[in-house]
C-alpha atoms as a PDB file:
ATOM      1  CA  UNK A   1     -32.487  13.404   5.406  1.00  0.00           C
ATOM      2  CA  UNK A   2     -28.955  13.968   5.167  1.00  0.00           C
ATOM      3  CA  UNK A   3     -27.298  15.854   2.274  1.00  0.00           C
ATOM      4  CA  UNK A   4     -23.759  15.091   1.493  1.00  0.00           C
ATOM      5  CA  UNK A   5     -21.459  18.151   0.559  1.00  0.00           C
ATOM      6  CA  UNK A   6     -18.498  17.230  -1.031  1.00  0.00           C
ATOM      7  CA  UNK A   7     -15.064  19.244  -1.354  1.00  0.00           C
ATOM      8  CA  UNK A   8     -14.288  18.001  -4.639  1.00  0.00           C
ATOM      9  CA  UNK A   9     -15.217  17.266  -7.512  1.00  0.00           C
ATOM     10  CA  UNK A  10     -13.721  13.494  -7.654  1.00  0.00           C
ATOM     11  CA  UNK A  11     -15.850  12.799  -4.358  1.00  0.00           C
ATOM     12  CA  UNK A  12     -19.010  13.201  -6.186  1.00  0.00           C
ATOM     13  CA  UNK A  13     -17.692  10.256  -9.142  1.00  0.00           C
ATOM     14  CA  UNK A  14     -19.256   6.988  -8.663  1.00  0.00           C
ATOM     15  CA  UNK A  15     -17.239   4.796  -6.807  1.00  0.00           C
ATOM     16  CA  UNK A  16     -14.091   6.949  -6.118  1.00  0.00           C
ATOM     17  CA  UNK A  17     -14.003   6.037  -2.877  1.00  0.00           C
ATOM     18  CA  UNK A  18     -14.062   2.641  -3.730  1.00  0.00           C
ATOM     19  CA  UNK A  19     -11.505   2.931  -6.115  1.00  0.00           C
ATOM     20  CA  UNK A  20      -9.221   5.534  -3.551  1.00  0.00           C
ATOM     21  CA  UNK A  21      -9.075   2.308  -1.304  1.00  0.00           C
ATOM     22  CA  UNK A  22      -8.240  -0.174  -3.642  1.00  0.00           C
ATOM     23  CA  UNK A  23      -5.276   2.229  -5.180  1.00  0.00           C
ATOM     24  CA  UNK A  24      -4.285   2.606  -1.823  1.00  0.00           C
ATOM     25  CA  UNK A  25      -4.077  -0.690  -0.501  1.00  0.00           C
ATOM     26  CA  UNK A  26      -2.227  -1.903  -3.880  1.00  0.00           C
ATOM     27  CA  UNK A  27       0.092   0.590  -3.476  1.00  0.00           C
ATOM     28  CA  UNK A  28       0.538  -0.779   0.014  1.00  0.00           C
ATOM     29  CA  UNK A  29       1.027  -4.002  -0.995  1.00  0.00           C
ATOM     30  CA  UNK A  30       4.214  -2.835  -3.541  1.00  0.00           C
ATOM     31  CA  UNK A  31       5.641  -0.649  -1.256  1.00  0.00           C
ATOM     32  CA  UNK A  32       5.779  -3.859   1.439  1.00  0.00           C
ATOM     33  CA  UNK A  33       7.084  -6.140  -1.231  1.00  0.00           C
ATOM     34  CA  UNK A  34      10.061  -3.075  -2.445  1.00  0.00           C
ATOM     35  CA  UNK A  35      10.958  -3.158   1.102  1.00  0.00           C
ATOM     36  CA  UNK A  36      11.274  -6.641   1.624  1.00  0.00           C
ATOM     37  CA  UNK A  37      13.150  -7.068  -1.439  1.00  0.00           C
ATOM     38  CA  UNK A  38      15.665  -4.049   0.421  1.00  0.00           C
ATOM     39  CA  UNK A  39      15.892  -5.799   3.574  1.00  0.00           C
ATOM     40  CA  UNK A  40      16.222  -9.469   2.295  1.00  0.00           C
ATOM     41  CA  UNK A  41      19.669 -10.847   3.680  1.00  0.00           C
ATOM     42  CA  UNK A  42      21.652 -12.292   1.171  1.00  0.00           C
ATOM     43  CA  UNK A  43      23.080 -16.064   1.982  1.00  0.00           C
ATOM     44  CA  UNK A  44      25.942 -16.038   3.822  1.00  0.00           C
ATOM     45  CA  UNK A  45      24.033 -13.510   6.025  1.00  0.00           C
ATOM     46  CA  UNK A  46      22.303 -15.949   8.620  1.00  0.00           C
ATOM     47  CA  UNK A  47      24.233 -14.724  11.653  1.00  0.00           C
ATOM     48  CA  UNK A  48      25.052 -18.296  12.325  1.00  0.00           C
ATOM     49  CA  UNK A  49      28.908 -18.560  13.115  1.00  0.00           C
ATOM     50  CA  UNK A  50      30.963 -21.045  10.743  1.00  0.00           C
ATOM     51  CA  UNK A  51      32.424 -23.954  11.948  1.00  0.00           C
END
């Protein structure tokens, strides 16, 4: 039998963990869109050259 100790109090809350990974991979998710939205290249921006 193995007893689980936790270190805090919001360990021992039903689902936490669950909900610790969900936060955390939305937060992901808007921190990869804000940085796309940074990097995005405007139009003219290509690289091409003009002819």
């Amino acid at each position: 039998m193995v007893i689980h100790m936790t270190h805090d109090t919001l360990e021992s809350i039903f689902g936490f963990h669950a909900a610790f990974g969900f936060l955390a991979c939305a937060a992901m998710i808007a921190l990869a869109s804000a940085l796309a939205w940074v990097l995005r290249r405007s139009d003219g921006e290509d690289g091409g050259q003009d002819d």
